[in-house]
C-alpha atoms as a PDB file:
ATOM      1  CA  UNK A   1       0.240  -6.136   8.241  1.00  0.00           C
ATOM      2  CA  UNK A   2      -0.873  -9.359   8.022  1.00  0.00           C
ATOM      3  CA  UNK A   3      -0.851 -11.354   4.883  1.00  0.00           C
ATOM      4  CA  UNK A   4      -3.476 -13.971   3.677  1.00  0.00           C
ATOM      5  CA  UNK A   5      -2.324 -16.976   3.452  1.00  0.00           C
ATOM      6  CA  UNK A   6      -4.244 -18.629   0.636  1.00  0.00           C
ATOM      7  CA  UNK A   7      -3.152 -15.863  -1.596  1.00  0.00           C
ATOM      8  CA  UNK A   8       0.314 -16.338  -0.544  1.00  0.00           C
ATOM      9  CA  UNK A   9      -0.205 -20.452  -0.940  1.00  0.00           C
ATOM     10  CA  UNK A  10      -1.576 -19.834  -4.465  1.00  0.00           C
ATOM     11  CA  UNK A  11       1.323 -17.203  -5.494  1.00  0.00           C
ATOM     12  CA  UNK A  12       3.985 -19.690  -4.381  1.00  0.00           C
ATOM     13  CA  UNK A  13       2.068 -22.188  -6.096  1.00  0.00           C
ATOM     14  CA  UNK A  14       2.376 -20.474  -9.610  1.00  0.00           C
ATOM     15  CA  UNK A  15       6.187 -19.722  -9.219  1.00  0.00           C
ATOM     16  CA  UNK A  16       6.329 -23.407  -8.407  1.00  0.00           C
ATOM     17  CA  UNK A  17       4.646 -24.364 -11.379  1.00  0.00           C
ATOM     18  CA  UNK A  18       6.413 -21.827 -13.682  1.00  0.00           C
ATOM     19  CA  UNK A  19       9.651 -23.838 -12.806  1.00  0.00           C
ATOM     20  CA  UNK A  20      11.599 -25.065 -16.012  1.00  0.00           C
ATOM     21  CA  UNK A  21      10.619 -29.274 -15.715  1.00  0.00           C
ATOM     22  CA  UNK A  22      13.790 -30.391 -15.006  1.00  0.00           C
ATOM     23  CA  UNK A  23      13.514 -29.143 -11.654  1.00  0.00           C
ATOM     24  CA  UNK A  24       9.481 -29.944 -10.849  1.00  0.00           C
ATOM     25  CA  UNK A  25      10.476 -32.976  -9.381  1.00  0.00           C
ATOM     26  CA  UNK A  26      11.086 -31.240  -6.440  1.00  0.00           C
ATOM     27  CA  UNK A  27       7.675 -29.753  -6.374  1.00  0.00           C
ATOM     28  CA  UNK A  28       6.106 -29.469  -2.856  1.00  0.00           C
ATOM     29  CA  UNK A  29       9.676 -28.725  -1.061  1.00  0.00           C
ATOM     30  CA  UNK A  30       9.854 -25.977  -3.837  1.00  0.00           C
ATOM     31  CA  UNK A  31       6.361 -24.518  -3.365  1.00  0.00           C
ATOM     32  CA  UNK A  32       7.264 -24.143   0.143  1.00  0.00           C
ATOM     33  CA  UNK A  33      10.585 -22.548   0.056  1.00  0.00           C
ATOM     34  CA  UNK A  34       9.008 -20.604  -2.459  1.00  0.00           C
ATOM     35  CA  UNK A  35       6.443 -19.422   0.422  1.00  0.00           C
ATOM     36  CA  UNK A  36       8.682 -18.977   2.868  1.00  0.00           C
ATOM     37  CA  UNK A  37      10.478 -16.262   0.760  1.00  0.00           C
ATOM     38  CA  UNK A  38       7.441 -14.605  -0.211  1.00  0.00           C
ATOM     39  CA  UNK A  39       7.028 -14.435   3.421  1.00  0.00           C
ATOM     40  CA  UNK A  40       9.741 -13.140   4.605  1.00  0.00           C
ATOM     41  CA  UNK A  41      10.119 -10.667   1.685  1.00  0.00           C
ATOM     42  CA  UNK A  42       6.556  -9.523   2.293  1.00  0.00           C
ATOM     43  CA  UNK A  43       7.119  -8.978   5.967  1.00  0.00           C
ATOM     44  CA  UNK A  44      10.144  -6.700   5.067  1.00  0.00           C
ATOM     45  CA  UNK A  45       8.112  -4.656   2.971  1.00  0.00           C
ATOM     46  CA  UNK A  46       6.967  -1.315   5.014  1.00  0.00           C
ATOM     47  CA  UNK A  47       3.433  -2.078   3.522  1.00  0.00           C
ATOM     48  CA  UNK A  48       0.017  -0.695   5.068  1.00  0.00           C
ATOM     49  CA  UNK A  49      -3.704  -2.163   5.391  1.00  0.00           C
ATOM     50  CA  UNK A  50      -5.913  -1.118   3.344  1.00  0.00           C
ATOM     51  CA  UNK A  51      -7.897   0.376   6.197  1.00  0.00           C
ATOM     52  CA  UNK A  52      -5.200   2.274   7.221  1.00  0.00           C
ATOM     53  CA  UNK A  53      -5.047   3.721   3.648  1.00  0.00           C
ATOM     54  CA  UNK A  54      -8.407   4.716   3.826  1.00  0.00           C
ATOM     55  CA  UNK A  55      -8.377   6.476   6.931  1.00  0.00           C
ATOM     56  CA  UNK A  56      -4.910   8.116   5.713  1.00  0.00           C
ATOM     57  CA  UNK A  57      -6.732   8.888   2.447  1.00  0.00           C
ATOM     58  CA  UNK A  58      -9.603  11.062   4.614  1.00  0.00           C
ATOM     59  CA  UNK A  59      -7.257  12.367   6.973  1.00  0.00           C
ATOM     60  CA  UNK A  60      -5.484  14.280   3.637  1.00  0.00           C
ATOM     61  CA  UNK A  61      -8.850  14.867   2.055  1.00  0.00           C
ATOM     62  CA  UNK A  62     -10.341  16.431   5.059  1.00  0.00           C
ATOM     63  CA  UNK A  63      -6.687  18.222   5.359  1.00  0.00           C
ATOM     64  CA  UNK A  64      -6.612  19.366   1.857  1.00  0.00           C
ATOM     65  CA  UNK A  65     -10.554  21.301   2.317  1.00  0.00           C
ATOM     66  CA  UNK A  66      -9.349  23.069   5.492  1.00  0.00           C
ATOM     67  CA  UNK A  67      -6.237  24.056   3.536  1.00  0.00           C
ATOM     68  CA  UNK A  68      -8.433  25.567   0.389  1.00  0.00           C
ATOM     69  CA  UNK A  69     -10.615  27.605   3.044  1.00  0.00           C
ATOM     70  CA  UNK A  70      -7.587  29.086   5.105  1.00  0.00           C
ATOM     71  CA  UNK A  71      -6.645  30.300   1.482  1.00  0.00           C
ATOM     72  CA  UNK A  72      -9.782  31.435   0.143  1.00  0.00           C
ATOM     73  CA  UNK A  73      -9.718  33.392   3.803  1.00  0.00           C
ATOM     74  CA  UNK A  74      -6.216  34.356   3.652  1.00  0.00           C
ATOM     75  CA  UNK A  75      -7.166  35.919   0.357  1.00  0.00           C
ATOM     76  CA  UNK A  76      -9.801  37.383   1.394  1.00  0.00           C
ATOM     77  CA  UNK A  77      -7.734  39.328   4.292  1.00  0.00           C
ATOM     78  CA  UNK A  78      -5.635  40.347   1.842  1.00  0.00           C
ATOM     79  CA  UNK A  79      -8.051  42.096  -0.408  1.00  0.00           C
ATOM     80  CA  UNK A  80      -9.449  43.635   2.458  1.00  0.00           C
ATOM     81  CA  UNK A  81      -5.838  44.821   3.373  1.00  0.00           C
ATOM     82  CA  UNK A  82      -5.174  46.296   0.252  1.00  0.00           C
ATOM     83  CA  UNK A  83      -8.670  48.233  -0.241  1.00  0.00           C
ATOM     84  CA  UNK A  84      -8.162  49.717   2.973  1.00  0.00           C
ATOM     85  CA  UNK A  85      -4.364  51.028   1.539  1.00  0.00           C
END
C-alpha cells in the first residue's frame, strides 16, 4: 500500500508541533524523524487499499446472496423431502 505523502508530512508535522517547547528547538530534524517513524510503522502495518476493500466488500456481498439462495433451495428440498415421507 502506498501512503500519501502530504498526509504523512502534515501528521508528522502536528506531532512535531505538539512537542512540549523545551524541545521545539529541534523542530525540522524532529518533524522528520517523526516521519520516518510514521513510515516505517505504517509500512509494517498489514493495511489494504481502499480499492481492494471495495472489491473484497462485493466479492462477500455477491458471496453472501448466493449463500441465502442455496438456503432458500436447500429448504426448499427439504420440504419437498419431507411431504413426500
Amino acid at each position: 500500500m502506498q501512503i500519501d505523502p502530504t498526509t504523512l508530512d502534515a501528521l508528522a508535522r502536528r506531532l512535531a508541533q505538539a512537542v512540549p517547547p523545551g524541545l521545539n528547538s529541534l523542530g525540522d530534524e524532529l518533524e522528520r524523524n517523526l516521519k520516518a517513524v510514521l513510515q516505517t510503522g505504517l509500512k509494517n502495518l498489514d493495511l489494504v487499499t481502499r480499492e481492494e476493500f471495495e472489491v473484497q466488500r462485493g466479492v462477500l456481498g455477491r458471496t453472501r446472496q448466493r449463500l441465502e439462495q442455496l438456503q432458500e433451495r436447500l429448504d426448499e428440498l427439504e420440504k419437498g423431502l419431507s411431504q413426500k415421507g
